[in-house]
Protein backbone atom coordinates (compact mmCIF):
# COMPACT_ATOMS: atom_id res chain seq x y z
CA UNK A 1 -31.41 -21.92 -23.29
CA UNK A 2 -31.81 -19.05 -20.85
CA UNK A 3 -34.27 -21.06 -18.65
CA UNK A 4 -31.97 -23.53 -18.52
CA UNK A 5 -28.79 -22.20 -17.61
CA UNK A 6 -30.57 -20.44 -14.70
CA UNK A 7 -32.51 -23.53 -13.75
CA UNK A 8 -28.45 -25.19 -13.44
CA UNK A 9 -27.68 -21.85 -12.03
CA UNK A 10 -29.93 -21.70 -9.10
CA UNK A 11 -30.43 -25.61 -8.43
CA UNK A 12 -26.23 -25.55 -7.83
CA UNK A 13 -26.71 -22.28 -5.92
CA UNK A 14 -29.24 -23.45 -3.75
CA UNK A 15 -28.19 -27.06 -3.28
CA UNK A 16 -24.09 -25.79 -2.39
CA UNK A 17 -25.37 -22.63 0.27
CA UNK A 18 -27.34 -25.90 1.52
CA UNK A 19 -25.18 -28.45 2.09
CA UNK A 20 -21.73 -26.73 1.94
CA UNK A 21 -20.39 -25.32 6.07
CA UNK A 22 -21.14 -21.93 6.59
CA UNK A 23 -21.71 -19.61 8.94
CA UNK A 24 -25.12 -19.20 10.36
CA UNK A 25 -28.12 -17.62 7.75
CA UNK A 26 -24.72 -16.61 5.77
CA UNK A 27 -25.67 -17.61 2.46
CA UNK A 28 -26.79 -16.45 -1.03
CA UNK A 29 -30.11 -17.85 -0.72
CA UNK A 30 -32.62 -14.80 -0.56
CA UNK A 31 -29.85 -13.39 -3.58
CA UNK A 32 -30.69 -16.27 -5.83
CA UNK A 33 -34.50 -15.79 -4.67
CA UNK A 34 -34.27 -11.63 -5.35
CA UNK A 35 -32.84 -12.47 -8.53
CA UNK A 36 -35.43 -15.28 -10.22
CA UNK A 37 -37.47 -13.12 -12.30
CA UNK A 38 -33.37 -12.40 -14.42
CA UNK A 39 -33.44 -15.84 -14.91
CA UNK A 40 -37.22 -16.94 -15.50
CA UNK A 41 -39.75 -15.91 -17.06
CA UNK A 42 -42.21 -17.87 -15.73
CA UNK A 43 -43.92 -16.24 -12.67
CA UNK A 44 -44.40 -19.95 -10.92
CA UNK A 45 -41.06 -21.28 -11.19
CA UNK A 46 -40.00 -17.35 -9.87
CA UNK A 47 -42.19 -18.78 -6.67
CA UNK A 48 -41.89 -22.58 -6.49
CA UNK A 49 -38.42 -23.12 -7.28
CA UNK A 50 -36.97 -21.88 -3.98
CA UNK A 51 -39.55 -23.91 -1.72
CA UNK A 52 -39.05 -27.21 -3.73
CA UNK A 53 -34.97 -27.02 -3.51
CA UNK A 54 -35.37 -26.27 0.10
CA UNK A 55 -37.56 -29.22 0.19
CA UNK A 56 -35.34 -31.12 -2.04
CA UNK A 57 -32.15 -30.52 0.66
CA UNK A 58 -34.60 -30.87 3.44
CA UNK A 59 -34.59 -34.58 2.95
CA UNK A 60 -31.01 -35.45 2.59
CA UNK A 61 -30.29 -32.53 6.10
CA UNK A 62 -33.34 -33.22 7.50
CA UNK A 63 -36.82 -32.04 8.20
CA UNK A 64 -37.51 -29.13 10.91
CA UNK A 65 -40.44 -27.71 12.72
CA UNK A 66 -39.70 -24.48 10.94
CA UNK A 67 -40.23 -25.37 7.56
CA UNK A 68 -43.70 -24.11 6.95
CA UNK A 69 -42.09 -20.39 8.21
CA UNK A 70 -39.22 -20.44 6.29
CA UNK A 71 -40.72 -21.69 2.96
CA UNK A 72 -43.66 -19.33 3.78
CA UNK A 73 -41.12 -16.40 3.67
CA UNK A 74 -39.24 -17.41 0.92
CA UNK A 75 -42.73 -17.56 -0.96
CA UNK A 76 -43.39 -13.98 0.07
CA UNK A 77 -39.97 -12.91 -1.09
CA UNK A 78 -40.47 -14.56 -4.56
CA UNK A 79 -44.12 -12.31 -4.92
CA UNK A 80 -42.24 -9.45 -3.74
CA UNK A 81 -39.36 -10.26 -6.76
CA UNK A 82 -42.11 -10.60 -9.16
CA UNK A 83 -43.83 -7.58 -8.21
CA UNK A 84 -40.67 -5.52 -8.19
CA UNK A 85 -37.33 -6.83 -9.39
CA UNK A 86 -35.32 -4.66 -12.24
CA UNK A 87 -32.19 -4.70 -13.00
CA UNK A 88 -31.45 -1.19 -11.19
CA UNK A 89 -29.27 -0.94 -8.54
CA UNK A 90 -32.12 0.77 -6.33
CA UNK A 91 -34.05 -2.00 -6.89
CA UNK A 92 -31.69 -4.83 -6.04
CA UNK A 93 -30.75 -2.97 -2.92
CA UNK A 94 -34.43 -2.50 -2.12
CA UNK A 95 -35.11 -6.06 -2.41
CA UNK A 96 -31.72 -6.95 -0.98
CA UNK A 97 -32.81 -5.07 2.38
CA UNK A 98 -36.42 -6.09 2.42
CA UNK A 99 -35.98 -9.54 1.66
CA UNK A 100 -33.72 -10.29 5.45
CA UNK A 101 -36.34 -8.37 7.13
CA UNK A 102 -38.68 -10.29 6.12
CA UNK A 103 -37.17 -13.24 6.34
CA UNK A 104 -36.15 -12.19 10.04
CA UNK A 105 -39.63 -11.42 10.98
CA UNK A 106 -41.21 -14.49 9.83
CA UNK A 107 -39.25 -16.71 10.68
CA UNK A 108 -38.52 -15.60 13.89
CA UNK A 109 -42.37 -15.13 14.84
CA UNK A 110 -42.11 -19.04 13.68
CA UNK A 111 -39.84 -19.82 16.46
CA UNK A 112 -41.79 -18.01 19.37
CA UNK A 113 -44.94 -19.76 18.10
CA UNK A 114 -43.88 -23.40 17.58
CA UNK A 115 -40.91 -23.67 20.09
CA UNK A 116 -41.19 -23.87 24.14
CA UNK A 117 -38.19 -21.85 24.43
CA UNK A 118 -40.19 -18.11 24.67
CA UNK A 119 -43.37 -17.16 26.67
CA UNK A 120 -46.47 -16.61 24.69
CA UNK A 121 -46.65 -13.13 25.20
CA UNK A 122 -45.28 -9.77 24.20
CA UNK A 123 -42.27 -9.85 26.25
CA UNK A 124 -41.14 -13.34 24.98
CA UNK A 125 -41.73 -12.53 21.58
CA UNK A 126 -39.20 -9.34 21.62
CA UNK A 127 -36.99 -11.64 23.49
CA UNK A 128 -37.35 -13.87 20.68
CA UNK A 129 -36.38 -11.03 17.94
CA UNK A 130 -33.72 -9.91 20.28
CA UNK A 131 -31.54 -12.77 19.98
CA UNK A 132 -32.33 -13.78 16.66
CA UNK A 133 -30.46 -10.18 15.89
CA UNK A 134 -26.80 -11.85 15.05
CA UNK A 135 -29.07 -14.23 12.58
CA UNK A 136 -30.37 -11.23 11.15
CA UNK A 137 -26.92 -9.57 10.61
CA UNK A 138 -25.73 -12.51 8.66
CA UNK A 139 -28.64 -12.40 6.44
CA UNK A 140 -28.71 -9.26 5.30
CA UNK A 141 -24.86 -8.61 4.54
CA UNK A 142 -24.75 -12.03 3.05
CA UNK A 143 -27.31 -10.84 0.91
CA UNK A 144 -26.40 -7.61 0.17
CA UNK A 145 -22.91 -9.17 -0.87
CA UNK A 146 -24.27 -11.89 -2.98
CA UNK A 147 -27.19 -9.74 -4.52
CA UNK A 148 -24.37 -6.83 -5.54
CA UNK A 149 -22.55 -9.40 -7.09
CA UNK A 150 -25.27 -11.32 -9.00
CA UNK A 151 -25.90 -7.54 -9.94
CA UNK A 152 -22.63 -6.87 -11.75
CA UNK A 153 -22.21 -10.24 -12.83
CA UNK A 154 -25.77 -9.35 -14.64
CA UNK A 155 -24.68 -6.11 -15.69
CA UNK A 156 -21.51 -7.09 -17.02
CA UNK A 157 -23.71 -10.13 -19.30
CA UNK A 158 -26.19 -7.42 -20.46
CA UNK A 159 -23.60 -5.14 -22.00
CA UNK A 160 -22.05 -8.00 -24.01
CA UNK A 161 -19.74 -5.40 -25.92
CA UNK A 162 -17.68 -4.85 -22.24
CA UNK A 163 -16.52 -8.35 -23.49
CA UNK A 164 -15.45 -7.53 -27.19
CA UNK A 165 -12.81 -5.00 -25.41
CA UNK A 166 -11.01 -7.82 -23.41
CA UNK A 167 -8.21 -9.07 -24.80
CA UNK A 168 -6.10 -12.46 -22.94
CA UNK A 169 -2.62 -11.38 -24.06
C-alpha cells in the first residue's frame, strides 16, 4: 500500500510541477527526487522513476537538447538519495543543498556544450554559470521549501500518536 500511495504521490507531483505555470526551475522536483527512498523501497524505482516521468511529460511539452543533462543529473541525485537519505533534518538539508548544485552544475555544463550561445573555452563556460545564477536561486529555495515540508509532513506521519491528540470540535 505504501508503494503505492507514493507511486500516486510522486507521479501527481512530478506530472503538476511539469505541466502546471511556474516560475523558472521553481518547483518541487529535486524534493520529490531527495525524498524517494521514504516512499520506495526499491533502489531502481528510487532511480528510474524521476527520468521516466520527465520522459513521460517530455512528450506531451516537448523534447529538448538538454534532456540527456538533466535526466543525467536527476540520476545522480537519486544515487546520492540512496546512498544517504534519513529522515534527519541534517540530512534532508544536506541533500536539499547538494541536490541544486548539482543540478546547476550539470546542467549548466550541458548548455555550454550543446548550445552555440557560449565559446568553448574557460571564459564562456563561467559566463555560462554566471547567468544561469537566478536559475540556480530558484532551485535551491524551491527545494529547500518543498524538501522542509515533505520533511514535516513525514515527521508528522511517523509519529502517528501527534494525530490521536487532535480533536475537530
Amino acid at each position: 500500500m505504501k508503494l503505492f500511495k507514493g507511486l500516486i504521490f510522486f507521479t501527481v507531483l512530478f506530472a503538476l510541477s511539469r505541466i502546471v505555470p511556474h516560475p523558472p526551475n521553481f518547483t518541487p522536483l529535486l524534493s520529490g527526487a531527495i525524498f524517494l527512498p521514504y516512499l520506495f523501497e526499491d533502489k531502481r524505482a528510487v532511480v528510474l522513476l524521476p527520468i521516466l516521468m520527465m520522459l513521460a511529460t517530455d512528450f506531451i511539452l516537448g523534447f529538448h537538447g538538454l534532456m540527456l543533462w538533466t535526466y543525467a543529473s536527476f540520476f545522480i541525485i537519486g544515487l546520492l538519495s540512496l546512498q544517504f537519505f534519513k529522515l534527519t533534518l541534517n540530512r534532508v538539508l544536506m541533500l536539499s543543498l547538494a541536490s541544486p548544485i548539482l543540478f546547476f552544475v550539470i546542467t549548466n555544463f550541458g548548455v555550454w556544450a550543446e548550445s552555440d550561445l557560449y565559446s568553448k573555452s574557460v571564459e564562456g563556460l563561467m559566463a555560462c554559470y554566471a547567468l544561469g545564477i537566478p536559475f540556480y536561486a530558484n532551485t535551491a529555495v524551491s527545494t529547500l521549501l518543498f524538501s522542509s515540508c515533505f520533511f514535516f509532513i513525514a515527521s508528522l506521519l511517523r509519529e502517528k500518536s501527534v494525530f490521536k491528540n487532535i480533536r475537530l470540535l
